[in-house]
PDB file of N, CA and C in Angstrom:
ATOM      1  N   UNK A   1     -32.473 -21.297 -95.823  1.00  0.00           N
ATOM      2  CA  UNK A   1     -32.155 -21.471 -94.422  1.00  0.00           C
ATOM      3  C   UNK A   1     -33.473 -21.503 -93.660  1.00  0.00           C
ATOM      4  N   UNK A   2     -33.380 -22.651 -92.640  1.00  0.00           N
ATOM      5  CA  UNK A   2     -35.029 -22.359 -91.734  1.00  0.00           C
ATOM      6  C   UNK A   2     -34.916 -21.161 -91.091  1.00  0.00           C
ATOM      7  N   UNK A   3     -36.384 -21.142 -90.751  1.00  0.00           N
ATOM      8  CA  UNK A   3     -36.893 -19.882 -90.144  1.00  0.00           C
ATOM      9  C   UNK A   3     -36.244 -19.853 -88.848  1.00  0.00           C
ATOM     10  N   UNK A   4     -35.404 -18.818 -87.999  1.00  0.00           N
ATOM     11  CA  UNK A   4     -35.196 -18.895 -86.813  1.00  0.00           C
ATOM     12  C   UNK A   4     -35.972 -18.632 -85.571  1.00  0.00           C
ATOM     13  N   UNK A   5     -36.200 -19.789 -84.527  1.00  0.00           N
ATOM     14  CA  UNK A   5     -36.765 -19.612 -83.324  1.00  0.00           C
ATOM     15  C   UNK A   5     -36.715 -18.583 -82.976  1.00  0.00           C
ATOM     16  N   UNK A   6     -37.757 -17.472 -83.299  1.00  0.00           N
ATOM     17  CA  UNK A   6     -37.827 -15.976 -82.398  1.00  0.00           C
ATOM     18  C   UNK A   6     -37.429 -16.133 -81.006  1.00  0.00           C
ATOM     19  N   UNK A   7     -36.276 -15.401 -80.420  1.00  0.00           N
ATOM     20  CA  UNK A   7     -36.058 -15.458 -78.952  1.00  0.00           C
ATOM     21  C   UNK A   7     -36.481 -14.648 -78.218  1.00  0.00           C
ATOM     22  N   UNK A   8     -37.715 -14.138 -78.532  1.00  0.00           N
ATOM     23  CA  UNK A   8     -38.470 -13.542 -77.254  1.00  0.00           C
ATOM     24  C   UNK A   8     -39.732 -14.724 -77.157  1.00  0.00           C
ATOM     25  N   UNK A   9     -39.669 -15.804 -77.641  1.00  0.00           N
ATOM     26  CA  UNK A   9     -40.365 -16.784 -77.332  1.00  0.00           C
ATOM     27  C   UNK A   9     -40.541 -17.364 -76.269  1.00  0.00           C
ATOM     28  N   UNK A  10     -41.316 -17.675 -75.810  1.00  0.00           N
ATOM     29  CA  UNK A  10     -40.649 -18.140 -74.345  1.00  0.00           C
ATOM     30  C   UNK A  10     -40.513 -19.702 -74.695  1.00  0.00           C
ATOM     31  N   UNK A  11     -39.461 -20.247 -73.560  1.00  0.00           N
ATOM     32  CA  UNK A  11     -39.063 -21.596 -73.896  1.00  0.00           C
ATOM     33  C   UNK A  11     -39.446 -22.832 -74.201  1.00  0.00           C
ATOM     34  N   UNK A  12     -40.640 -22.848 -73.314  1.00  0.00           N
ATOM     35  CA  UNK A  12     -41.824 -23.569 -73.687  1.00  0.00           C
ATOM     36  C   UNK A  12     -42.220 -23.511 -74.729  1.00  0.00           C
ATOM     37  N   UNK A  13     -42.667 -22.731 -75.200  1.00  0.00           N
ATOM     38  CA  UNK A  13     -43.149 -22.402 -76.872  1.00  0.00           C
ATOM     39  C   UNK A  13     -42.728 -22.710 -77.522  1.00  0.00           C
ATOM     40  N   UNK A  14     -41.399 -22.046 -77.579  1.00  0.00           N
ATOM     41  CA  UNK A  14     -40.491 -22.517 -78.860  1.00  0.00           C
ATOM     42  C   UNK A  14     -40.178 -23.891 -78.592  1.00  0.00           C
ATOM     43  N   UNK A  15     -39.840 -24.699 -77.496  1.00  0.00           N
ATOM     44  CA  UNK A  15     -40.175 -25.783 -77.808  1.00  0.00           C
ATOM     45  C   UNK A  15     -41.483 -26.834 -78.700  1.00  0.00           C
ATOM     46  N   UNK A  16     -42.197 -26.396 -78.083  1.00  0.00           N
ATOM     47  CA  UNK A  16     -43.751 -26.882 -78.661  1.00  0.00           C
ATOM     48  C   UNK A  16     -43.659 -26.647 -79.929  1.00  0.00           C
ATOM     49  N   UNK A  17     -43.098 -24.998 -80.951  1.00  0.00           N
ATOM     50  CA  UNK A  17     -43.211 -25.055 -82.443  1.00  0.00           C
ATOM     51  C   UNK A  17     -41.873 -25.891 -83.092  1.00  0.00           C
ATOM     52  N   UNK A  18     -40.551 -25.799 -82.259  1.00  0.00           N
ATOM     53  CA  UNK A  18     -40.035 -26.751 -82.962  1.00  0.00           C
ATOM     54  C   UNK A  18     -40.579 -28.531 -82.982  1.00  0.00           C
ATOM     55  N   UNK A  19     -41.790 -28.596 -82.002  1.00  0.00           N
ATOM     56  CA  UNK A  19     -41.873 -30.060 -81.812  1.00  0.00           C
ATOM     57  C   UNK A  19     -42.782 -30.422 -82.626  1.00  0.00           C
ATOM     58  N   UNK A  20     -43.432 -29.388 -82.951  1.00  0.00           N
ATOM     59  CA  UNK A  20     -44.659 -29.502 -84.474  1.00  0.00           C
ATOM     60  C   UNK A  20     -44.013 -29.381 -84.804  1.00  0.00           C
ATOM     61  N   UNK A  21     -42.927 -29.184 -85.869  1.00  0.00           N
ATOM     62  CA  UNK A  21     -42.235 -28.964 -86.946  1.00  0.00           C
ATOM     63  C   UNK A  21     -41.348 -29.872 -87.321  1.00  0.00           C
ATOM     64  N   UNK A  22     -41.194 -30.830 -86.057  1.00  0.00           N
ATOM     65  CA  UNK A  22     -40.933 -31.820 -86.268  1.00  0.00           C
ATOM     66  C   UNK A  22     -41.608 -33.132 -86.834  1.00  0.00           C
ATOM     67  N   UNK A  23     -42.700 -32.613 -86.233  1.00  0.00           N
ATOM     68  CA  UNK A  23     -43.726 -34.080 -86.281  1.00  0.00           C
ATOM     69  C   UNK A  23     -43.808 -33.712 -87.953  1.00  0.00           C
ATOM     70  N   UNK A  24     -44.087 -32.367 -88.304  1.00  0.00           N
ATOM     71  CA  UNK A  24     -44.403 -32.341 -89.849  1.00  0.00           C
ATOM     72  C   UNK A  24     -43.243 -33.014 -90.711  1.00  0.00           C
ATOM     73  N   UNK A  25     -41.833 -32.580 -90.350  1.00  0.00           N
ATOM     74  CA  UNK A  25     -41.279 -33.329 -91.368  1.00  0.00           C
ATOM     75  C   UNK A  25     -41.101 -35.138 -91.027  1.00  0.00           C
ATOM     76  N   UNK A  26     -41.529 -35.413 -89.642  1.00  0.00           N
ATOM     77  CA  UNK A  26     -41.265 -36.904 -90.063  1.00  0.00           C
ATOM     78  C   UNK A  26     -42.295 -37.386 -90.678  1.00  0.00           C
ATOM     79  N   UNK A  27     -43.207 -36.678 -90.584  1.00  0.00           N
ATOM     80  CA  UNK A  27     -44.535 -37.555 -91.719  1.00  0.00           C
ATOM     81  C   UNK A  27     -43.939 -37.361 -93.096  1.00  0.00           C
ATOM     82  N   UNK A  28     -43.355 -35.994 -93.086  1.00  0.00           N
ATOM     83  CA  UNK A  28     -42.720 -36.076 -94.493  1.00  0.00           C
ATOM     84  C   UNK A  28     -41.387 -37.090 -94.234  1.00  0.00           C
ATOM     85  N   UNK A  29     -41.172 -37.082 -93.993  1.00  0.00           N
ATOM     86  CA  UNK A  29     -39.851 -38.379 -94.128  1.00  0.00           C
ATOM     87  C   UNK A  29     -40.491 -39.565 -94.724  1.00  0.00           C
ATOM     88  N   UNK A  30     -41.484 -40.220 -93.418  1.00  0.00           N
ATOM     89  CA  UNK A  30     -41.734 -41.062 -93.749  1.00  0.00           C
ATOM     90  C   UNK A  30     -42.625 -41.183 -95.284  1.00  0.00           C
ATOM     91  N   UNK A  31     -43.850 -40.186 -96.125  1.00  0.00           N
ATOM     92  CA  UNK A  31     -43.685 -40.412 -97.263  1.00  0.00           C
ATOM     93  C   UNK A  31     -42.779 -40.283 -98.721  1.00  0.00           C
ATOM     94  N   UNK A  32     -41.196 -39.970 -98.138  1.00  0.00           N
ATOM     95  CA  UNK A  32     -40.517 -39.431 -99.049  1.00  0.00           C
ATOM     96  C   UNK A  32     -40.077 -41.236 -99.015  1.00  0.00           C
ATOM     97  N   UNK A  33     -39.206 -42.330 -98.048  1.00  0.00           N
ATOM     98  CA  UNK A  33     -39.200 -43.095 -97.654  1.00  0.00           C
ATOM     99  C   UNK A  33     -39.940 -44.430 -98.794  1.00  0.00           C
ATOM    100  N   UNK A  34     -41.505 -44.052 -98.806  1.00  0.00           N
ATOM    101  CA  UNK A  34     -42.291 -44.826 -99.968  1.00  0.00           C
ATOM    102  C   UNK A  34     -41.969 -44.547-101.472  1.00  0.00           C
ATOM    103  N   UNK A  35     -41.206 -43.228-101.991  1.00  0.00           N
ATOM    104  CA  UNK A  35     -40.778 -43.114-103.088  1.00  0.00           C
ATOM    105  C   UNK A  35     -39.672 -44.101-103.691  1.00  0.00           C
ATOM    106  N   UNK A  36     -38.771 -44.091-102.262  1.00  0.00           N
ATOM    107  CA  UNK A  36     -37.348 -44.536-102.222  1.00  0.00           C
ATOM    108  C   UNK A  36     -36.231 -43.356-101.822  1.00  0.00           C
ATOM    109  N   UNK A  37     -37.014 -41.882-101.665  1.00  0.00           N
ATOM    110  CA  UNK A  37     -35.373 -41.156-101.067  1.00  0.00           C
ATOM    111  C   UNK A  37     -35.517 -41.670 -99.274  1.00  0.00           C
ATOM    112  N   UNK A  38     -33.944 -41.480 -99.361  1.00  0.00           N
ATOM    113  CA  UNK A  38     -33.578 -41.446 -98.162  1.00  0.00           C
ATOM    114  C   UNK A  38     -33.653 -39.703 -97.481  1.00  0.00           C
ATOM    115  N   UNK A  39     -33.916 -39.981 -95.986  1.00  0.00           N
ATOM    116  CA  UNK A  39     -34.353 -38.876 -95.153  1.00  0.00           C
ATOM    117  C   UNK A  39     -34.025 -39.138 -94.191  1.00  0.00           C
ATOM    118  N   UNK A  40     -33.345 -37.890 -93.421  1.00  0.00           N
ATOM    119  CA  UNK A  40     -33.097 -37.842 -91.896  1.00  0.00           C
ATOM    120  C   UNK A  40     -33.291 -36.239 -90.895  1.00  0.00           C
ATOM    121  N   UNK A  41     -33.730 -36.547 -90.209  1.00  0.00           N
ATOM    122  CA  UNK A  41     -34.177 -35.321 -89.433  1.00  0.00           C
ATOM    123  C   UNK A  41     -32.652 -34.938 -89.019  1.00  0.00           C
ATOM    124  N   UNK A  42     -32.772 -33.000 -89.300  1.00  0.00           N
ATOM    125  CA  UNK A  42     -31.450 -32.551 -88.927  1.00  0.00           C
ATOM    126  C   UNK A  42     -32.148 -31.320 -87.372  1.00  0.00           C
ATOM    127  N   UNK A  43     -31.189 -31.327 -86.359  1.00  0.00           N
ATOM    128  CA  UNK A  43     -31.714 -30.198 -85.722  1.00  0.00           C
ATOM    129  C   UNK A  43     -30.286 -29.315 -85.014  1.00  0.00           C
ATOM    130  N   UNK A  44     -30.856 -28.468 -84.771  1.00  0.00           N
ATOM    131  CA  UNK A  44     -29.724 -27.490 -84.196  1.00  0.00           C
ATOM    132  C   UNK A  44     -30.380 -26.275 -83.588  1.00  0.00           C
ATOM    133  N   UNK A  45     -29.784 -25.921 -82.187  1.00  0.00           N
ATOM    134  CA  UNK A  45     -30.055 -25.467 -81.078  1.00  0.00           C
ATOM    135  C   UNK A  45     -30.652 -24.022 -81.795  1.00  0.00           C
ATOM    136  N   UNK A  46     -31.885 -23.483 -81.528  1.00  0.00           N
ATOM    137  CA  UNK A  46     -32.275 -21.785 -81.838  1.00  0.00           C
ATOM    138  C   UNK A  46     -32.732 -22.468 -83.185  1.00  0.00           C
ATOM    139  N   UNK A  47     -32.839 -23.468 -83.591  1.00  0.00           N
ATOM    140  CA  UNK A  47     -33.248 -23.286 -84.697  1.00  0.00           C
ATOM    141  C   UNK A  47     -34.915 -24.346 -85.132  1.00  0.00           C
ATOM    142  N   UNK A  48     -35.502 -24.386 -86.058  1.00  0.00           N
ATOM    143  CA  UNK A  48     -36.297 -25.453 -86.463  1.00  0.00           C
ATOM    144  C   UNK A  48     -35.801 -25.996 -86.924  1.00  0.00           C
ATOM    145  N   UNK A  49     -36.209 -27.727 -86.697  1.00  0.00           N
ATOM    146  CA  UNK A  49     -35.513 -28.789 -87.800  1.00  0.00           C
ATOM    147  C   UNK A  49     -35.746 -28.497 -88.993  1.00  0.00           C
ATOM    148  N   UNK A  50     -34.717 -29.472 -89.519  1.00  0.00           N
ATOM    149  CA  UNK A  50     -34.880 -29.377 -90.832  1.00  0.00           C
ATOM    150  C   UNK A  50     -34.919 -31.285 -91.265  1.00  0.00           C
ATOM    151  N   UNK A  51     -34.845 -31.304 -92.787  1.00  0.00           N
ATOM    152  CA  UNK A  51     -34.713 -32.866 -93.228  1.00  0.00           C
ATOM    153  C   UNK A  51     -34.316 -32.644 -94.417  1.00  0.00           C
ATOM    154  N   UNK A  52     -32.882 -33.034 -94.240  1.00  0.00           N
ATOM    155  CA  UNK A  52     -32.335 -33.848 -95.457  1.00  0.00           C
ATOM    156  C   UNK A  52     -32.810 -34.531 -95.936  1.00  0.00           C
ATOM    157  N   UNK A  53     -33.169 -34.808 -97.797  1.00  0.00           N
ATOM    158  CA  UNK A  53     -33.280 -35.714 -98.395  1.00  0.00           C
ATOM    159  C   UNK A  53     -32.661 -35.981 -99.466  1.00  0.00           C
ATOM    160  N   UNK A  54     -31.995 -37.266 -99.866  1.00  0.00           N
ATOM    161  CA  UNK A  54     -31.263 -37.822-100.962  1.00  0.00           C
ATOM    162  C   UNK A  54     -31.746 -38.658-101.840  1.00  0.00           C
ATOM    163  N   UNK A  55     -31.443 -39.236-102.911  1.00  0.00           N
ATOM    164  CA  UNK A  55     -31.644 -39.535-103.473  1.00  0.00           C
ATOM    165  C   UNK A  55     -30.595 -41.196-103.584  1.00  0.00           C
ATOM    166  N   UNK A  56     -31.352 -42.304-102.992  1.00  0.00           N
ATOM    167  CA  UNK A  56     -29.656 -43.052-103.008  1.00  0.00           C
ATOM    168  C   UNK A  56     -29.175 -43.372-104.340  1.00  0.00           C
ATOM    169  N   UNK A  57     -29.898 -43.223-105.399  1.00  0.00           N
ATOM    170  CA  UNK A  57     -29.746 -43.528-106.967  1.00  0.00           C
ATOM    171  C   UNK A  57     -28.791 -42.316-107.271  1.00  0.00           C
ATOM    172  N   UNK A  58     -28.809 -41.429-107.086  1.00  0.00           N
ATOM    173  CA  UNK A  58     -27.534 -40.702-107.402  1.00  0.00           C
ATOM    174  C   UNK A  58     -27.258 -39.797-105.874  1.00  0.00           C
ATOM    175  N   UNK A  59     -26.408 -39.976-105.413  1.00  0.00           N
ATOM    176  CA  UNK A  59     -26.557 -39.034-103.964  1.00  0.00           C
ATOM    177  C   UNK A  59     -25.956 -37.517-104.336  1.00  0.00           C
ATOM    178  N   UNK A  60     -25.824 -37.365-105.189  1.00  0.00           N
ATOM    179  CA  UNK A  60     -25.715 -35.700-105.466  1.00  0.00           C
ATOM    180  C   UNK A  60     -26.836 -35.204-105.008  1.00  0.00           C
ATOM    181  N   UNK A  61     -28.043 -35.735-105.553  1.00  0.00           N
ATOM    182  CA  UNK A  61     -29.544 -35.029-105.696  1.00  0.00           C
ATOM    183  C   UNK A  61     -29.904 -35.098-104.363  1.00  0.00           C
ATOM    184  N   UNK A  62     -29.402 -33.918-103.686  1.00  0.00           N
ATOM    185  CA  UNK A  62     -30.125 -34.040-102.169  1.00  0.00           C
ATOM    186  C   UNK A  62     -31.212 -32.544-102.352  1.00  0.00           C
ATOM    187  N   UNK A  63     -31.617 -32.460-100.950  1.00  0.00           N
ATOM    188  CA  UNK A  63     -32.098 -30.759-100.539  1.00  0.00           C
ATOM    189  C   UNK A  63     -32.831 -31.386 -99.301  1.00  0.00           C
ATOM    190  N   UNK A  64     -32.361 -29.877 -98.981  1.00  0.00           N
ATOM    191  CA  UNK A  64     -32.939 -29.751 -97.210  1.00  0.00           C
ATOM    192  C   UNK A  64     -34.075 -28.859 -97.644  1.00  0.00           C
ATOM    193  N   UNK A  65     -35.183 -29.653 -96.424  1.00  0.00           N
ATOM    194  CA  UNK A  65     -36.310 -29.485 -96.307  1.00  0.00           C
ATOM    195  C   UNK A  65     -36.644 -28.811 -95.324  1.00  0.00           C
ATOM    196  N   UNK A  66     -37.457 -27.544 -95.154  1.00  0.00           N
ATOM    197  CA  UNK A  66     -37.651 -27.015 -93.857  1.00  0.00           C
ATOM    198  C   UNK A  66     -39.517 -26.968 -93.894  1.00  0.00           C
ATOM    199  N   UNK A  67     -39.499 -26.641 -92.703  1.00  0.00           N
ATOM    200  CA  UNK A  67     -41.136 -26.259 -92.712  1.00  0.00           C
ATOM    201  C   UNK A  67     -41.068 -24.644 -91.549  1.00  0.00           C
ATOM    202  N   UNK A  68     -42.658 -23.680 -92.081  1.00  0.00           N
ATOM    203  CA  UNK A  68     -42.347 -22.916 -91.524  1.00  0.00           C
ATOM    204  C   UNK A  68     -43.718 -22.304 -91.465  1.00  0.00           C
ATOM    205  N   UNK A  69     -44.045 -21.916 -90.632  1.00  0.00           N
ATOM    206  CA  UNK A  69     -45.008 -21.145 -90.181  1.00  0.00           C
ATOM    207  C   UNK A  69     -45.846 -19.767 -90.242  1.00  0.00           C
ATOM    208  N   UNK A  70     -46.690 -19.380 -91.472  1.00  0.00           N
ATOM    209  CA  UNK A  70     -47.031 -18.720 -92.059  1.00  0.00           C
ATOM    210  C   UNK A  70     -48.356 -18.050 -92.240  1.00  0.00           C
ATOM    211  N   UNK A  71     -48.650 -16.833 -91.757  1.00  0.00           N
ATOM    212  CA  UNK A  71     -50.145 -16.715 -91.239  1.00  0.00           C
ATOM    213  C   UNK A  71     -51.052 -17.638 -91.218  1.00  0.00           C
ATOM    214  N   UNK A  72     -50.914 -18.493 -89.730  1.00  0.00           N
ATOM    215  CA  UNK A  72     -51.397 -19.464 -89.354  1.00  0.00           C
ATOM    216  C   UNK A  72     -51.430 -20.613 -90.234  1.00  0.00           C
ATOM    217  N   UNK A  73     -50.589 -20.831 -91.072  1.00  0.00           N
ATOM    218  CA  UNK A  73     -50.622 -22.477 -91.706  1.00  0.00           C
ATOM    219  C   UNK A  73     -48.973 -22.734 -91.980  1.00  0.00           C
ATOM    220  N   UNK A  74     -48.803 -24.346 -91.710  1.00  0.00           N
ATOM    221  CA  UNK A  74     -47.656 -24.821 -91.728  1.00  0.00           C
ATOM    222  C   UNK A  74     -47.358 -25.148 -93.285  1.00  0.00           C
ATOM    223  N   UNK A  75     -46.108 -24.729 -93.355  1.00  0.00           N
ATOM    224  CA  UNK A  75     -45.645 -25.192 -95.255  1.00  0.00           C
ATOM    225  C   UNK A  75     -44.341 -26.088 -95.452  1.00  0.00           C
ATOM    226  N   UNK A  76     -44.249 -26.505 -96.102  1.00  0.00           N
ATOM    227  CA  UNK A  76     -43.063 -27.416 -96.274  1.00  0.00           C
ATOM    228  C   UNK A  76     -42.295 -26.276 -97.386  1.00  0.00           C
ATOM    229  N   UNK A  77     -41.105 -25.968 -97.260  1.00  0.00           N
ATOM    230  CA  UNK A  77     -40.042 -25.136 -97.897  1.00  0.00           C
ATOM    231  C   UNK A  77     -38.762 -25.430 -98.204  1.00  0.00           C
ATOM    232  N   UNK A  78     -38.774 -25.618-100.136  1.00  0.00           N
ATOM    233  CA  UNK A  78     -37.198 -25.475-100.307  1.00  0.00           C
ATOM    234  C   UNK A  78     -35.908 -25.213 -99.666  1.00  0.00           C
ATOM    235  N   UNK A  79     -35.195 -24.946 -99.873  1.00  0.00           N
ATOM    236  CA  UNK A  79     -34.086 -24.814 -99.333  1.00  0.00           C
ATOM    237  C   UNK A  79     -33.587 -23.166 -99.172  1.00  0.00           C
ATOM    238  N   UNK A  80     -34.287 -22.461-100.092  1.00  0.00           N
ATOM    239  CA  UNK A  80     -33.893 -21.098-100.762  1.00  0.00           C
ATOM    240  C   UNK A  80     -35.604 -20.540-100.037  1.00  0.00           C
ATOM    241  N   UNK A  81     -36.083 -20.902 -99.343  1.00  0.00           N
ATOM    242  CA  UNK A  81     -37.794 -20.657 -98.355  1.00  0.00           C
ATOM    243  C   UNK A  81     -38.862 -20.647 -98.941  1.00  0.00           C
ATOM    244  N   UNK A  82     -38.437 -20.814-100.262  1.00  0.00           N
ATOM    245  CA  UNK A  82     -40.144 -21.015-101.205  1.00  0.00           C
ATOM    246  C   UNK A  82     -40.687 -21.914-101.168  1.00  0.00           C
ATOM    247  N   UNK A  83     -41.737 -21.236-100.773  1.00  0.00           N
ATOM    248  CA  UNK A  83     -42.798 -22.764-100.320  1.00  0.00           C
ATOM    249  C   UNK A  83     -42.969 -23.593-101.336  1.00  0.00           C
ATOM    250  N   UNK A  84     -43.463 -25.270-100.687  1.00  0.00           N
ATOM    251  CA  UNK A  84     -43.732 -26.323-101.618  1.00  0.00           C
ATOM    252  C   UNK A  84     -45.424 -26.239-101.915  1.00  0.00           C
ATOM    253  N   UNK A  85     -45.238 -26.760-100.415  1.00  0.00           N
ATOM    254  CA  UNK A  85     -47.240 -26.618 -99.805  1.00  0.00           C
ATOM    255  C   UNK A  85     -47.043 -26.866 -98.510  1.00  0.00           C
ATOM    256  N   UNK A  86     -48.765 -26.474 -98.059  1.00  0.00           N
ATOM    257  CA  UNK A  86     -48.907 -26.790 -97.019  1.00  0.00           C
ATOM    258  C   UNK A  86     -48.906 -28.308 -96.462  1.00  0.00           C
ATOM    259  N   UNK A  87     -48.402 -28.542 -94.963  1.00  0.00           N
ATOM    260  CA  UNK A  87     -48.246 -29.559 -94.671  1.00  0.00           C
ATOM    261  C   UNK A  87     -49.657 -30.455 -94.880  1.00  0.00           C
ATOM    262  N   UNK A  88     -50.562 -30.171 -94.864  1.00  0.00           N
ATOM    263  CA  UNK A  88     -51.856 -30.781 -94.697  1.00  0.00           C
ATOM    264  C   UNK A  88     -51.978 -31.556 -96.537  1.00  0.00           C
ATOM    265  N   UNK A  89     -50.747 -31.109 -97.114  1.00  0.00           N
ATOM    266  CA  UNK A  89     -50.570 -31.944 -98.445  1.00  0.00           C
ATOM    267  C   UNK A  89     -49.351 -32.852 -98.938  1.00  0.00           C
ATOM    268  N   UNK A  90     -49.239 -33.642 -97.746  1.00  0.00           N
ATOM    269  CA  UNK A  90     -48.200 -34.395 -97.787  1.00  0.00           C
ATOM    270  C   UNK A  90     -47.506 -34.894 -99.015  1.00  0.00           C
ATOM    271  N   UNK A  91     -49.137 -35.600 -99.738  1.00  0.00           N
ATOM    272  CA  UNK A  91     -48.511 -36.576-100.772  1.00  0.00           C
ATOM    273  C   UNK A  91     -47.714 -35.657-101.869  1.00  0.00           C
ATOM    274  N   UNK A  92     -48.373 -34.593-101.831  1.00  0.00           N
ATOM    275  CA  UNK A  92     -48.380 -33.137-102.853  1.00  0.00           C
ATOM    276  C   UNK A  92     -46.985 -32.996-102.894  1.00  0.00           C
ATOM    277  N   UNK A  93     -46.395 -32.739-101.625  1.00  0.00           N
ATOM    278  CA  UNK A  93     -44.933 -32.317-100.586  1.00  0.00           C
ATOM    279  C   UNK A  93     -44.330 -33.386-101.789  1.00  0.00           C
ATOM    280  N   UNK A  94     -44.120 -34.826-101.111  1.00  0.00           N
ATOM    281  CA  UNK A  94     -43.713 -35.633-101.350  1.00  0.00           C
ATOM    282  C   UNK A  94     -43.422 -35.980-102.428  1.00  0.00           C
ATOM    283  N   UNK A  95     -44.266 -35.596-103.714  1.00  0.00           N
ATOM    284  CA  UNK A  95     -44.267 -36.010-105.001  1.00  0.00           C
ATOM    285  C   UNK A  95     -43.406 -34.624-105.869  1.00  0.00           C
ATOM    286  N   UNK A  96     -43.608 -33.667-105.364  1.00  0.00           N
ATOM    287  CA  UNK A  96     -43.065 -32.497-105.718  1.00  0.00           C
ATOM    288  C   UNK A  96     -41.151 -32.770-105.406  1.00  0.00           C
ATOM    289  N   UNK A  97     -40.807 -32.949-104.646  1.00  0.00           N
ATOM    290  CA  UNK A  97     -39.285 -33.148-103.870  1.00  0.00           C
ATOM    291  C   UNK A  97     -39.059 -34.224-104.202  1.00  0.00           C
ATOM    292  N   UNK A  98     -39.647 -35.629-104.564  1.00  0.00           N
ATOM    293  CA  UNK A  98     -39.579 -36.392-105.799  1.00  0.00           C
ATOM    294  C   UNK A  98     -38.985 -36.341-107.032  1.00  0.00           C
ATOM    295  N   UNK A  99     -39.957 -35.340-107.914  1.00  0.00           N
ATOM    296  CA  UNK A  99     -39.556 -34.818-108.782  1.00  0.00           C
ATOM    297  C   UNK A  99     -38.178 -33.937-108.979  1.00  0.00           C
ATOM    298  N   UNK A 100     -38.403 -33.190-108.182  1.00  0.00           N
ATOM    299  CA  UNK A 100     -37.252 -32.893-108.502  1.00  0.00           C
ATOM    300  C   UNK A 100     -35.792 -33.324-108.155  1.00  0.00           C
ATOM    301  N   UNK A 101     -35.887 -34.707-107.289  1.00  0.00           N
ATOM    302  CA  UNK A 101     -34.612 -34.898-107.066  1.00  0.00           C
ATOM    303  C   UNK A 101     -34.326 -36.492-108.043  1.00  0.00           C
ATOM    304  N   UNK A 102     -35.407 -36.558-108.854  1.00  0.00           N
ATOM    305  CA  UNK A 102     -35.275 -37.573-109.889  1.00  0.00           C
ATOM    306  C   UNK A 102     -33.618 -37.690-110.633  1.00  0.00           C
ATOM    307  N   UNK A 103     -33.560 -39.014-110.260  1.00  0.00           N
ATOM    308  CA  UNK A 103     -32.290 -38.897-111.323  1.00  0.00           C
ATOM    309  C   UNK A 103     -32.909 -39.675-112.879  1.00  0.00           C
ATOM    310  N   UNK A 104     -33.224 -39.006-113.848  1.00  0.00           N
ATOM    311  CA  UNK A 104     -33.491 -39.216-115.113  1.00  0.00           C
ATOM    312  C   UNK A 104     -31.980 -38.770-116.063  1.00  0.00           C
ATOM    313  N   UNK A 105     -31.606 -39.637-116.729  1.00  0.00           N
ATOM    314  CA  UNK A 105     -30.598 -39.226-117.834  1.00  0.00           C
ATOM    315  C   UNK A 105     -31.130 -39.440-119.351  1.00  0.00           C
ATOM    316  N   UNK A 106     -31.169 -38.661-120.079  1.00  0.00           N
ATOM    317  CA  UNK A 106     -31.243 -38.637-121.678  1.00  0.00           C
ATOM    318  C   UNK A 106     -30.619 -39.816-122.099  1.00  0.00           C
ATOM    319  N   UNK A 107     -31.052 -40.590-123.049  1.00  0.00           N
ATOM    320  CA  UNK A 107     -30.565 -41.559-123.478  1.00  0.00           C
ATOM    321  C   UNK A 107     -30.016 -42.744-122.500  1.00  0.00           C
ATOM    322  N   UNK A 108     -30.192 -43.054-121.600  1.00  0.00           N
ATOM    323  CA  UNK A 108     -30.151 -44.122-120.694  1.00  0.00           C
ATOM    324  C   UNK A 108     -30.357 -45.231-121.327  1.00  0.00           C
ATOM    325  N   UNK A 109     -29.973 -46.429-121.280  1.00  0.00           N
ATOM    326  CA  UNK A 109     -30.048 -47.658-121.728  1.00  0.00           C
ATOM    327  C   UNK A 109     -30.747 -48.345-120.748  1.00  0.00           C
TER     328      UNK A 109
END
């Protein structure tokens, strides 16, 4: 689950960190995009976005993507909050959430 907008934030603020947190996952969108998954920014009120990503080769293989803010550096995070990496490693991000949403089958023809 993303990290929740502390509400002694003031409004401004928490605007401003959900609006970085945005910008981070659409860069991640957009290199998940060059793999071939599909991505869409999710948001909801008190909260940081998040981003869905699928896989259109099998659409089971999704996971939501959060990013979150961590003595002073931004991270891109599983679904379950364990970090991937820091945002400043996109391709890293990208190739990692890749992987794992690969649809590979044993014996494939």
């Amino acid at each position: 689950m993303p990290d929740p907008i502390a509400p002694a934030v003031a409004t401004t603020s928490a605007a401003a960190v959900a609006a970085e947190a945005a910008t981070h996952l659409d860069n991640l969108r957009e290199a998940l995009q060059t793999l071939g998954l599909h991505a869409r920014l999710l948001t909801q009120d008190d909260r940081l976005p998040r981003l869905r990503v699928i896989n259109p080769k099998a659409t089971t293989m999704s996971e939501i993507i959060s990013v979150a803010q961590r003595h002073d550096r931004w991270l891109f995070c599983w679904s379950w909050n364990e970090p991937i990496t820091e945002v400043a490693h996109l391709a890293t991000a990208a190739e990692r959430i890749g992987h794992v949403l690969a649809a590979t089958f044993p014996n494939a023809a």
